[in-house]
C-alpha atoms as a PDB file:
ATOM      1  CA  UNK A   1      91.369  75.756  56.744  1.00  0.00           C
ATOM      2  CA  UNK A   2      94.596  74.534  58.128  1.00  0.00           C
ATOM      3  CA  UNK A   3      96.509  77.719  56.885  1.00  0.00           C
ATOM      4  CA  UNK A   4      94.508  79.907  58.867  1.00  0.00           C
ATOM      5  CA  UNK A   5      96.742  78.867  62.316  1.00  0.00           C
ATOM      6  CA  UNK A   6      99.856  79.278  60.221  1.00  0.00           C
ATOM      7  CA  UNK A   7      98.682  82.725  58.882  1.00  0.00           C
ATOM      8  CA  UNK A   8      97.601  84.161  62.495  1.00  0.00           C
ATOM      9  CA  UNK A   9     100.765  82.981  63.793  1.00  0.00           C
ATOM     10  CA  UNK A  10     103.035  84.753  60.848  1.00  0.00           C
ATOM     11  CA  UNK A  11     100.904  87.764  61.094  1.00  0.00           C
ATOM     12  CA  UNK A  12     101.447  88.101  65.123  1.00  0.00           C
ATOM     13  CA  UNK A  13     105.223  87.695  64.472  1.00  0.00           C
ATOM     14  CA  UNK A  14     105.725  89.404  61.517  1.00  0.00           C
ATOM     15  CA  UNK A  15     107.949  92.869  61.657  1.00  0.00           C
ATOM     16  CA  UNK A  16     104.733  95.007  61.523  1.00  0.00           C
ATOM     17  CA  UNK A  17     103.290  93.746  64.638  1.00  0.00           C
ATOM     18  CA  UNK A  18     106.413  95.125  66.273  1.00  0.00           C
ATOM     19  CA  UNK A  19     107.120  98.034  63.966  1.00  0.00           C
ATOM     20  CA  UNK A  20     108.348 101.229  65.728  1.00  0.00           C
ATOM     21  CA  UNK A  21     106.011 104.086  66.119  1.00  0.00           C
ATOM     22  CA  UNK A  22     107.092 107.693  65.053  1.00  0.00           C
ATOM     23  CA  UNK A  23     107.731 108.938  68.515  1.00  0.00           C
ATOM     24  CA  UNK A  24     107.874 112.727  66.674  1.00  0.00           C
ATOM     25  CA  UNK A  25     103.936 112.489  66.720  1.00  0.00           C
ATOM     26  CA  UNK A  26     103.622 112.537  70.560  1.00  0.00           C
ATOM     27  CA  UNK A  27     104.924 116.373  70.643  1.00  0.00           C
ATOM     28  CA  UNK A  28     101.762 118.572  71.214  1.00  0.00           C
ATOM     29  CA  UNK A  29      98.898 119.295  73.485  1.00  0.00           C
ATOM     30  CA  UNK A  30      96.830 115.988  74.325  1.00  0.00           C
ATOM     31  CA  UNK A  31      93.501 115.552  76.212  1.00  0.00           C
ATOM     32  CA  UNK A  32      91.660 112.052  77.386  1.00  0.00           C
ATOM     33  CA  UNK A  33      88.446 111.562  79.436  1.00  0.00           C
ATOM     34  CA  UNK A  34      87.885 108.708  81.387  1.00  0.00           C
ATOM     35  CA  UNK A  35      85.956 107.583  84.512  1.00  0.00           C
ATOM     36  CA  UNK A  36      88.294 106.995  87.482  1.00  0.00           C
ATOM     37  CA  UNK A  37      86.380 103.881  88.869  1.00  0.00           C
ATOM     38  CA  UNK A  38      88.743 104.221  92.116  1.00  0.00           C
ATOM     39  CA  UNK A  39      87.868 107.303  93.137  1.00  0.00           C
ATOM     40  CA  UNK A  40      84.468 107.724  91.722  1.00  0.00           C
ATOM     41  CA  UNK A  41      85.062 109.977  89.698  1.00  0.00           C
ATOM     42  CA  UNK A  42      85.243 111.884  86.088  1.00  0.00           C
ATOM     43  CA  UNK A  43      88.672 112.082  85.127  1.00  0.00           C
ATOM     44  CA  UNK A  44      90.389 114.780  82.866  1.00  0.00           C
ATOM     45  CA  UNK A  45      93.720 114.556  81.591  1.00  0.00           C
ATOM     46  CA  UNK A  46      95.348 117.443  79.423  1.00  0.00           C
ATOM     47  CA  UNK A  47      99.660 117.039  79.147  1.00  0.00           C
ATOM     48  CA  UNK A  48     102.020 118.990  76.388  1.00  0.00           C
ATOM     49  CA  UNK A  49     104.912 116.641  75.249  1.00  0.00           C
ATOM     50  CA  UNK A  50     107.559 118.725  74.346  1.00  0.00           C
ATOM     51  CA  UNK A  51     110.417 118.885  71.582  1.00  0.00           C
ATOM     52  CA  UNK A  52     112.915 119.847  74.110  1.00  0.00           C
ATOM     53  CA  UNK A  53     111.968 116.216  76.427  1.00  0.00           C
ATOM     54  CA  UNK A  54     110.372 118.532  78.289  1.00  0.00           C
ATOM     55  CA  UNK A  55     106.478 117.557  80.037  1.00  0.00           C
ATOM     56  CA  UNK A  56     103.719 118.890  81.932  1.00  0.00           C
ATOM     57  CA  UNK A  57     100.222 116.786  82.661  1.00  0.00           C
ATOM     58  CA  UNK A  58      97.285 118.057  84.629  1.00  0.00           C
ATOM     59  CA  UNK A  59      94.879 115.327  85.868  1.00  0.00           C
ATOM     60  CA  UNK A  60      91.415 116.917  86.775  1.00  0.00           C
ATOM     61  CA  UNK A  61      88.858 114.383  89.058  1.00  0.00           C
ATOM     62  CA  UNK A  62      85.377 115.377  89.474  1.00  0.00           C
ATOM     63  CA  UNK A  63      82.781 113.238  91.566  1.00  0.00           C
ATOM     64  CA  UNK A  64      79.852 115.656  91.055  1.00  0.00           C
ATOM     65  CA  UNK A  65      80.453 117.263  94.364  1.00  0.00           C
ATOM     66  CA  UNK A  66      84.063 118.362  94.202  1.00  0.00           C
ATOM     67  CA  UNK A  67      87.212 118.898  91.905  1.00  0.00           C
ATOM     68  CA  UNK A  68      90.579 118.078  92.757  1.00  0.00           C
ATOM     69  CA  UNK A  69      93.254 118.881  90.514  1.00  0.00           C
ATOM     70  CA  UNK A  70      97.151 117.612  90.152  1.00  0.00           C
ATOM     71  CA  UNK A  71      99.634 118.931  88.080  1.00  0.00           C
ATOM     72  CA  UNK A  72     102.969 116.703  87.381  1.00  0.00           C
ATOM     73  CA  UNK A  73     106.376 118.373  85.467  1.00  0.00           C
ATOM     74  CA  UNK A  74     108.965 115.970  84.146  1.00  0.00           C
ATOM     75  CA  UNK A  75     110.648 114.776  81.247  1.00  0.00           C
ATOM     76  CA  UNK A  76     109.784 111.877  78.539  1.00  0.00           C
ATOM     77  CA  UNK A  77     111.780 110.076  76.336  1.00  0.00           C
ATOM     78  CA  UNK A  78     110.144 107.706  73.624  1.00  0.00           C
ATOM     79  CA  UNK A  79     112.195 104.881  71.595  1.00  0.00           C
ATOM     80  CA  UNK A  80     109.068 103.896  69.239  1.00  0.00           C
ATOM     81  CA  UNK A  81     107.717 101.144  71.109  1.00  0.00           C
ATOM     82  CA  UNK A  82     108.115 102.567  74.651  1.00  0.00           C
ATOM     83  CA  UNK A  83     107.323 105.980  76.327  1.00  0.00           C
ATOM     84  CA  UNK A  84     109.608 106.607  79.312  1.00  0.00           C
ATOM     85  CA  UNK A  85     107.619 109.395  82.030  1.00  0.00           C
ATOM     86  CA  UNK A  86     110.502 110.563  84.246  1.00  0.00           C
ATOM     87  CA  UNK A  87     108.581 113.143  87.469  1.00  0.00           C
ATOM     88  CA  UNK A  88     109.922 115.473  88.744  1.00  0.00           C
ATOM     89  CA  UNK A  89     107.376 117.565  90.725  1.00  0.00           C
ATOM     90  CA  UNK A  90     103.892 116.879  91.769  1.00  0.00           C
ATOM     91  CA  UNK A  91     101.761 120.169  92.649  1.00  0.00           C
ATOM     92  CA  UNK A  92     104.365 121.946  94.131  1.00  0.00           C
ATOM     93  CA  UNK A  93     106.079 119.069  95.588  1.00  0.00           C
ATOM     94  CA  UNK A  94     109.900 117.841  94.349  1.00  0.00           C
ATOM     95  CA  UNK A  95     109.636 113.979  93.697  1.00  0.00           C
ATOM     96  CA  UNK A  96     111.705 111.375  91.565  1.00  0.00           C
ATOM     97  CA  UNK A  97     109.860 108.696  90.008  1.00  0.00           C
ATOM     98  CA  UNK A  98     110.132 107.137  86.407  1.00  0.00           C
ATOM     99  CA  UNK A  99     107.149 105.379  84.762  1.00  0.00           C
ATOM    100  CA  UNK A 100     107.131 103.348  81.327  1.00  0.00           C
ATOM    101  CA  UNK A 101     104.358 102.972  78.928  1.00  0.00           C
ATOM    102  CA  UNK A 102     104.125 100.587  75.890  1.00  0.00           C
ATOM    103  CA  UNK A 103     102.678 102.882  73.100  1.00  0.00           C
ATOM    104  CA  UNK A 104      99.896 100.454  71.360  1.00  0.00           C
ATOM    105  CA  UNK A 105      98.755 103.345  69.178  1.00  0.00           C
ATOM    106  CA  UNK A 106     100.392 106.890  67.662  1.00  0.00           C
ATOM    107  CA  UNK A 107      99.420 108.983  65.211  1.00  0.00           C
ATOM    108  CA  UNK A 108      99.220 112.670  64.409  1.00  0.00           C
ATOM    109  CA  UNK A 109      96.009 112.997  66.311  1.00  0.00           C
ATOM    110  CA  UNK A 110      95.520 109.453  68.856  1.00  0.00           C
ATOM    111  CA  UNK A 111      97.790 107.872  71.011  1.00  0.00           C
ATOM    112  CA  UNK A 112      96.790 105.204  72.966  1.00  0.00           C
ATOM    113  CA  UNK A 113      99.156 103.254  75.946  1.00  0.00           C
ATOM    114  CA  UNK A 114      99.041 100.756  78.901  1.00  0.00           C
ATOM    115  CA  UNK A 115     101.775 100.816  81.960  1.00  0.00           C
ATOM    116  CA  UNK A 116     104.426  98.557  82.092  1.00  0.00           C
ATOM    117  CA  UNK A 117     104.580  97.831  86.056  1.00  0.00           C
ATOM    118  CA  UNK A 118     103.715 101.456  87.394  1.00  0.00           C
ATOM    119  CA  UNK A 119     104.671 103.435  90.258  1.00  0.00           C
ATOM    120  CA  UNK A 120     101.130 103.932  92.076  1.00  0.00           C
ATOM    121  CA  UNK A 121     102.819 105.146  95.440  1.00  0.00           C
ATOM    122  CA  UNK A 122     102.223 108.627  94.538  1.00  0.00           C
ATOM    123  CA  UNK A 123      98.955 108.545  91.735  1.00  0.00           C
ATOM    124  CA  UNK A 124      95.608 109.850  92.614  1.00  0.00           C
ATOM    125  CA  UNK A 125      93.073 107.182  91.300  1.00  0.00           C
ATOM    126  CA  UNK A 126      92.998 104.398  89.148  1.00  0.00           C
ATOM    127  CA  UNK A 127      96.658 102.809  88.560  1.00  0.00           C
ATOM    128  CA  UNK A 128      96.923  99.817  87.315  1.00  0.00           C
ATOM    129  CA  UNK A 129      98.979  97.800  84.301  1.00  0.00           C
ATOM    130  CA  UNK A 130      95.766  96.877  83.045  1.00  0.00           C
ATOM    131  CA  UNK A 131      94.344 100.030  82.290  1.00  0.00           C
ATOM    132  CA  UNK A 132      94.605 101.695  78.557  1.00  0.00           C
ATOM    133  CA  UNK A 133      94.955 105.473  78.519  1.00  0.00           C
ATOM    134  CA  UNK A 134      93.406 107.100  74.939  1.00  0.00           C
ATOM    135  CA  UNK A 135      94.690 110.517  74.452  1.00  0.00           C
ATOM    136  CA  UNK A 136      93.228 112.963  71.636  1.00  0.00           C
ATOM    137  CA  UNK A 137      94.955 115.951  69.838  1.00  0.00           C
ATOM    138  CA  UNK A 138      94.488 119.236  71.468  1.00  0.00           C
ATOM    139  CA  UNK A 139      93.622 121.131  68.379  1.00  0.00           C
ATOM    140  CA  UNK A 140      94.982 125.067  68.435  1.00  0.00           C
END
């Protein structure tokens, strides 16, 4: 019974908790469904990841009553443990922010990641670093 400490602590260090994550699998068409708790809302989230760096995300918000829609263009970068968000435009709007994400999850179909310290100056509805975004394959 006195292992059990020593395994959970070589486990939690050990190079597969830290393992890089085939950044490759993020290019594609993703789609996650949430509820946006700050704005009351149903939220919708389809983005393409592109091989040339290049992105696009659409976040879709309806309360029952009425949809508003944004659409962000950028460019990503990815190093395996952390996905870099660099925006450019909002709707038609020229902006420069850069958000981070550590990637918890990634495969060829699920990707799952949490902000490190984001920019919420310009983000309609829930931002926070606590929140976990779950994004699904966009089968063609």
């Amino acid at each position: 019974m006195k292992l059990l400490p020593l395994l959970i602590i070589l486990f939690g260090y050990s190079p597969f908790a830290n393992a890089d994550l085939n950044c490759s699998d993020l290019i594609g068409s993703w789609s996650s469904e949430r509820h946006d708790t700050s704005l009351n809302s149903d939220r919708r989230t389809i983005k393409a990841l592109n091989p040339d760096g290049s992105y696009w995300i659409k976040f879709i918000h309806d309360n029952g009553t009425e949809t508003t829609v944004q659409e962000e263009h950028g460019t990503w970068t990815c190093d395996g443990k952390i996905l870099g968000i660099k925006i450019d435009k909002i709707d038609e709007n020229s902006v420069s922010f850069h958000n981070t994400f550590s990637l918890l999850q990634l495969s060829t179909s699920f990707h799952s990641m949490k902000p490190i310290t984001p920019n919420c100056s310009n983000v309609l509805g829930d931002c926070s670093s606590d929140i976990v975004l779950e994004y699904y394959r966009v089968l063609n």
